[in-house]
N, C-alpha and C. Protein backbone atom coordinates (compact mmCIF):
# COMPACT_ATOMS: atom_id res chain seq x y z
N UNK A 1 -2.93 -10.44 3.12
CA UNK A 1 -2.84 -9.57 1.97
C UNK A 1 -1.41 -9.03 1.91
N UNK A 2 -1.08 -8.61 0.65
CA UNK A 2 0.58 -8.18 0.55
C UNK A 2 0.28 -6.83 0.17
N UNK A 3 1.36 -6.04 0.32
CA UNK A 3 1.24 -4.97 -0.37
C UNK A 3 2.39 -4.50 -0.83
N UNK A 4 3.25 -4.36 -1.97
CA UNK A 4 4.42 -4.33 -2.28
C UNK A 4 5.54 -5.00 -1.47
N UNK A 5 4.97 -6.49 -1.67
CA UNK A 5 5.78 -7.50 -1.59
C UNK A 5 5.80 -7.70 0.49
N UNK A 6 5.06 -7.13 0.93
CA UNK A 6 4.92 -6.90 2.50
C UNK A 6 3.80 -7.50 2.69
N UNK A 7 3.09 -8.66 3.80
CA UNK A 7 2.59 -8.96 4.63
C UNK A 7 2.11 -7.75 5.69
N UNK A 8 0.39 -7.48 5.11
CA UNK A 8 -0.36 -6.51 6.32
C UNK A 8 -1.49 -7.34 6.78
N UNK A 9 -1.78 -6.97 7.77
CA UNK A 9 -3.38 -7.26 8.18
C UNK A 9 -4.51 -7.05 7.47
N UNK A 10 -5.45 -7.77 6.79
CA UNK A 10 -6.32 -7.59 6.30
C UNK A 10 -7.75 -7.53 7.06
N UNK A 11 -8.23 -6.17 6.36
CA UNK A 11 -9.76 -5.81 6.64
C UNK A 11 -10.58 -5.91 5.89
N UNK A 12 -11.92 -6.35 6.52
CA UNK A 12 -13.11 -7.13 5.71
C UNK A 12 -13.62 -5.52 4.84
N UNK A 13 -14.40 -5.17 3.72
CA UNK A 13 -14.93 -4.69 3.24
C UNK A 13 -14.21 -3.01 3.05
N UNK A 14 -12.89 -3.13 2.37
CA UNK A 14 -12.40 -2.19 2.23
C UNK A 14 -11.71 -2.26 1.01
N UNK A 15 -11.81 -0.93 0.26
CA UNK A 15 -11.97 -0.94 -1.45
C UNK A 15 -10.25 -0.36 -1.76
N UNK A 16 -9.75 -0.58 -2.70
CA UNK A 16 -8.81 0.19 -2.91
C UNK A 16 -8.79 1.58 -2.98
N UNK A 17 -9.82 2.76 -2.95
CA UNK A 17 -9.45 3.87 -2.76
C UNK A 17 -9.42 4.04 -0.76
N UNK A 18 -9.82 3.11 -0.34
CA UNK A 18 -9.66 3.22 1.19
C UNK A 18 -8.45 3.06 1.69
N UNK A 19 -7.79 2.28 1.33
CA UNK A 19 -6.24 1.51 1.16
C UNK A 19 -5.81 3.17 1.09
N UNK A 20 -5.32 3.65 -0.51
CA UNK A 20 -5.21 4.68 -0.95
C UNK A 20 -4.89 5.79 0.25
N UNK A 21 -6.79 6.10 0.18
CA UNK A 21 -6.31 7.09 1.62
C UNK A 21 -5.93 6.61 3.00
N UNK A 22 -5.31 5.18 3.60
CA UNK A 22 -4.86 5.07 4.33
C UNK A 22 -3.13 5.42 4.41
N UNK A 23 -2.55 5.36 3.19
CA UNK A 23 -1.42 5.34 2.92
C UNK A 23 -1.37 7.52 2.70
N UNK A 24 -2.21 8.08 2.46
CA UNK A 24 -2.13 9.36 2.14
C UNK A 24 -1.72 9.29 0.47
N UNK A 25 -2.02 8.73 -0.02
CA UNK A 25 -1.44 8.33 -1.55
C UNK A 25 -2.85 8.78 -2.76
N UNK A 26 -2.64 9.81 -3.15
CA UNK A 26 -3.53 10.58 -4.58
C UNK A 26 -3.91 9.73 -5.55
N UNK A 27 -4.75 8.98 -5.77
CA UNK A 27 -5.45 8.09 -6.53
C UNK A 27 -4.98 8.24 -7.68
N UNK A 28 -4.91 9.87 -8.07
CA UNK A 28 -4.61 10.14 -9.36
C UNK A 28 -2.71 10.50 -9.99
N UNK A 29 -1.87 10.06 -8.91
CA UNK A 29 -0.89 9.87 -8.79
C UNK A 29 -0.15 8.61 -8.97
N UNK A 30 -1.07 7.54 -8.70
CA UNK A 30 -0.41 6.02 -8.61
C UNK A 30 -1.09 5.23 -9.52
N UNK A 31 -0.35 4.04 -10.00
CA UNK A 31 -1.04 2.89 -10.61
C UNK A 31 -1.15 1.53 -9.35
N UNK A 32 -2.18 0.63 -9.38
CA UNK A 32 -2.30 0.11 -8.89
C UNK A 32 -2.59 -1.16 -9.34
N UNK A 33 -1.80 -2.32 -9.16
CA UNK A 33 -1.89 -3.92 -9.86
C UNK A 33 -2.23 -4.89 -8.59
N UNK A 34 -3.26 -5.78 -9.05
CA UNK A 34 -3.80 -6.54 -7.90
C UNK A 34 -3.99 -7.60 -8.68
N UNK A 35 -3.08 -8.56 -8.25
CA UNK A 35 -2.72 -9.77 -8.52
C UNK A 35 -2.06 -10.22 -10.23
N UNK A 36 -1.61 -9.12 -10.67
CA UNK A 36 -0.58 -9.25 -11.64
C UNK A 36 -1.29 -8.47 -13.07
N UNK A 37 -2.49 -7.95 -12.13
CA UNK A 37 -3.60 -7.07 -13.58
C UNK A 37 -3.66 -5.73 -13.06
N UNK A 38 -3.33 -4.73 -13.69
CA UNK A 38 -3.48 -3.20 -13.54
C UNK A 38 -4.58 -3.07 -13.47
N UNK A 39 -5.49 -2.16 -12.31
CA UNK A 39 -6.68 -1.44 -11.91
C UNK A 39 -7.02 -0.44 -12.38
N UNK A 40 -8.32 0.03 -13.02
CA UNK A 40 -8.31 1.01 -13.85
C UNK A 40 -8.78 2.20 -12.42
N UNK A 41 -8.39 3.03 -13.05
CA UNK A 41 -8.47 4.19 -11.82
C UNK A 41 -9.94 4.27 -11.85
N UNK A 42 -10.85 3.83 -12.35
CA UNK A 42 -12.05 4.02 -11.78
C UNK A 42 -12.84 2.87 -10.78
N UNK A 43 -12.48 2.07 -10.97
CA UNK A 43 -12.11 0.72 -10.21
C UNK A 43 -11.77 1.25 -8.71
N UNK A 44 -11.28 2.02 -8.67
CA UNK A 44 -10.39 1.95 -7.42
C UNK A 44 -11.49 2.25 -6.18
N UNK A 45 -12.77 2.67 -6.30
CA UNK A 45 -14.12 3.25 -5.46
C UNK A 45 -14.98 2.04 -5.23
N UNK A 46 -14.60 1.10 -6.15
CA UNK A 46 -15.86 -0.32 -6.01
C UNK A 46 -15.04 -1.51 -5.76
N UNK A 47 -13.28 -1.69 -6.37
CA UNK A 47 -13.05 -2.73 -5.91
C UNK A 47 -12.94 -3.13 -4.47
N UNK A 48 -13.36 -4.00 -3.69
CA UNK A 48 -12.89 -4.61 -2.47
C UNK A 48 -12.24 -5.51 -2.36
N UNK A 49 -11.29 -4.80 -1.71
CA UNK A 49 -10.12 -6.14 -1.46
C UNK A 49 -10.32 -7.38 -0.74
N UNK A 50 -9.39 -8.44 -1.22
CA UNK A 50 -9.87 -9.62 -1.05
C UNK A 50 -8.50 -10.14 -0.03
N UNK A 51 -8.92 -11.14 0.97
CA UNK A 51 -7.26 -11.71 1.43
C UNK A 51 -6.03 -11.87 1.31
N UNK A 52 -6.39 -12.63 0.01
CA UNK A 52 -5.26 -12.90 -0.47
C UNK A 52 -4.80 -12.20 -1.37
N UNK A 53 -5.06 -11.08 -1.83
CA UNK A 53 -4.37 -10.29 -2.81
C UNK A 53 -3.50 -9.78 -2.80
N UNK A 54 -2.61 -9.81 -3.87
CA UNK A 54 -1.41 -9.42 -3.70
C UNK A 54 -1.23 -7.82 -4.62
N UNK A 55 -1.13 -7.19 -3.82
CA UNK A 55 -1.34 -5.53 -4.29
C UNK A 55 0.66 -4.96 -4.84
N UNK A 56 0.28 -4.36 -5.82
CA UNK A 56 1.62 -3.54 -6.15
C UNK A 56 0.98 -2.23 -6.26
N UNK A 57 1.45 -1.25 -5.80
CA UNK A 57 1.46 0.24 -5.23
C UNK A 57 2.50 1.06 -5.99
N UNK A 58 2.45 1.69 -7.66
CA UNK A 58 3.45 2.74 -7.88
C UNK A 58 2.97 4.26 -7.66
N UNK A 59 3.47 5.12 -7.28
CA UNK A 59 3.82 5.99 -7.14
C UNK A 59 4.56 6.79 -7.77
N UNK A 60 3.73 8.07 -8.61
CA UNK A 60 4.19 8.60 -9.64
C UNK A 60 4.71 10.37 -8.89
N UNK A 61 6.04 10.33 -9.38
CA UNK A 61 6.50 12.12 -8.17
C UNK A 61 7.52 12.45 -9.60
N UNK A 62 6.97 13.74 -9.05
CA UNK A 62 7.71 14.67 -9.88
C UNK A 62 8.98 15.23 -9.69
N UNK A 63 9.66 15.70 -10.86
CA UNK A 63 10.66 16.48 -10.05
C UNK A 63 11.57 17.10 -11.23
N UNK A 64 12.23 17.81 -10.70
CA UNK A 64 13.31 18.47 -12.26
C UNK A 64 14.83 18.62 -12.23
């Protein structure tokens, strides 16, 4: 599995909001594209990731 363009170890039966809170990353902060299609933030509790997927991870921060 990739994850912004990085090679990780992949685990069997783990959803993108698991990912999420492995990284410490606010669901409602980031967009998330898995395999070249944007994930709708409700998606993110039922999809399970698959091997070969190739995940992009943005990260939305504030600032002034």
């Amino acid at each position: 599995m990739k994850i912004n363009g990085k090679v990780v170890e992949f685990q069997n039966n783990k959803t993108v909001l698991d990912l999420l809170n492995d990284y410490d990353l606010n669901k409602d902060r980031v967009v998330v594209e898995i395999n070249l299609e944007i994930l709708e933030n409700e998606q993110y509790e039922t999809y399970i990731l698959k091997e070969h997927d190739a995940i992009e991870i943005i990260s939305f921060i504030g600032g002034g």
